[in-house]
Protein backbone atom coordinates (compact mmCIF):
# COMPACT_ATOMS: atom_id res chain seq x y z
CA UNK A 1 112.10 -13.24 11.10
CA UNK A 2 114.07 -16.64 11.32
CA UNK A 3 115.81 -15.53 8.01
CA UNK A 4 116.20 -12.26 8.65
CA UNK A 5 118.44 -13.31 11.59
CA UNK A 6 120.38 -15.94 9.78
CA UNK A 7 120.95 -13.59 6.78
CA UNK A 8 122.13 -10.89 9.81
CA UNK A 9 124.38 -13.30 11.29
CA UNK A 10 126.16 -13.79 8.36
CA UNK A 11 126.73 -10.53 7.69
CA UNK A 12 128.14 -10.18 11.08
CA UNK A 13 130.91 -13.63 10.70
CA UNK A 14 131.26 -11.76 6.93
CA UNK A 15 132.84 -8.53 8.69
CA UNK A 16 134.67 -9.20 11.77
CA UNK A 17 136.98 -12.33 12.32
CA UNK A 18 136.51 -13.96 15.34
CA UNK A 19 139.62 -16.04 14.59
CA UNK A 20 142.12 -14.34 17.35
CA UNK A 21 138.94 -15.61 20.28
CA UNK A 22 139.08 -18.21 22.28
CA UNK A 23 136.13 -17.72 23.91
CA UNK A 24 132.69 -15.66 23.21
CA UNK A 25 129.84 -14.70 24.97
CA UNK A 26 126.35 -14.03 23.24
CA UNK A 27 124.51 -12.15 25.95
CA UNK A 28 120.54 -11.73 25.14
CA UNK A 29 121.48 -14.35 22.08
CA UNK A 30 118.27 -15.57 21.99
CA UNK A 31 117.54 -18.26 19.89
CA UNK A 32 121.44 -18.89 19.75
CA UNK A 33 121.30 -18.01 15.75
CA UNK A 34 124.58 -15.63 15.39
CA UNK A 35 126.53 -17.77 18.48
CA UNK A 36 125.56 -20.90 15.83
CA UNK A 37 126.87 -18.88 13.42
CA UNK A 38 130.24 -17.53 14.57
CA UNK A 39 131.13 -21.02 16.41
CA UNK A 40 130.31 -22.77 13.04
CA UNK A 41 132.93 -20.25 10.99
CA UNK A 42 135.88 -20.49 13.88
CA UNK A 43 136.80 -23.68 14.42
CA UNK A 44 137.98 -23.80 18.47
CA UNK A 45 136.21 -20.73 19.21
CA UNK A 46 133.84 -21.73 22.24
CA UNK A 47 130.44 -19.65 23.60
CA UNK A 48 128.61 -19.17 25.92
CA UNK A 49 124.97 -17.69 25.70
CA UNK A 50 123.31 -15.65 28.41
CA UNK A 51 119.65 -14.92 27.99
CA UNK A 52 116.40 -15.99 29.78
CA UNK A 53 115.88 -19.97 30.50
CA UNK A 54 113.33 -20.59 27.69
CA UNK A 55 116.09 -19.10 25.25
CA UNK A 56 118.93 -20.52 26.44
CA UNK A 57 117.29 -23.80 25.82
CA UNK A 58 116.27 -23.09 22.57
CA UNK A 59 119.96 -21.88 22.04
CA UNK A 60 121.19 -25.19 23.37
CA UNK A 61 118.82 -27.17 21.25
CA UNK A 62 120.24 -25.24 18.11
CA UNK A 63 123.42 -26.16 18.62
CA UNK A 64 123.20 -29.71 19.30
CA UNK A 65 121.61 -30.18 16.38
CA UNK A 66 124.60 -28.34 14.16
CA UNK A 67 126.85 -30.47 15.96
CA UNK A 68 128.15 -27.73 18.30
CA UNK A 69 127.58 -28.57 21.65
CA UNK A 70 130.90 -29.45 22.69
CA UNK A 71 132.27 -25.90 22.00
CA UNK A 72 128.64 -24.28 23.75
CA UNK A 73 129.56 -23.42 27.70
CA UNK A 74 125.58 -23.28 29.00
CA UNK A 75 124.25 -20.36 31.01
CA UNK A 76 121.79 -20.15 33.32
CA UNK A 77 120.05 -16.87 34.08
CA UNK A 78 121.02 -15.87 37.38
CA UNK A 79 119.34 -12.42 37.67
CA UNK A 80 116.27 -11.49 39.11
CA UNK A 81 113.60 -11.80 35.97
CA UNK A 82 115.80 -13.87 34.05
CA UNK A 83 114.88 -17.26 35.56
């Protein structure tokens, strides 16, 4: 599944160019897998990723550890469910 996602993602930062962004927001992102990969293709590009608390912390794990925290803008879930 992990690959499957990864191999999706590129596919994705393959066909549209998030160049003209500034900012981008992943909402049910998940593990943070395509926000890792479109932030790692456009350089400046910042994200933000809206999902439940257990995956936004994944999400923010991932992208600490590709060096991409600086340009991650954390969400918390704020809706009832989401918490």
């Amino acid at each position: 599944m992990a690959d499957r996602a990864r191999r999706e993602a590129a596919d994705v930062v393959a066909a549209y160019d998030f160049g003209g962004l500034d900012e981008i927001v992943d909402v049910g992102g998940g593990s943070g897998v395509l926000l890792e990969a479109i932030l790692e293709a456009t350089g400046g590009l910042r994200g933000t990723l809206v999902d439940r608390l257990e995956a936004v912390e994944r999400a923010t794990a991932r992208l600490a550890a590709a060096g991409l925290q600086d340009r991650e803008r954390e969400q918390r879930p704020r809706l009832p469910g989401l918490a």
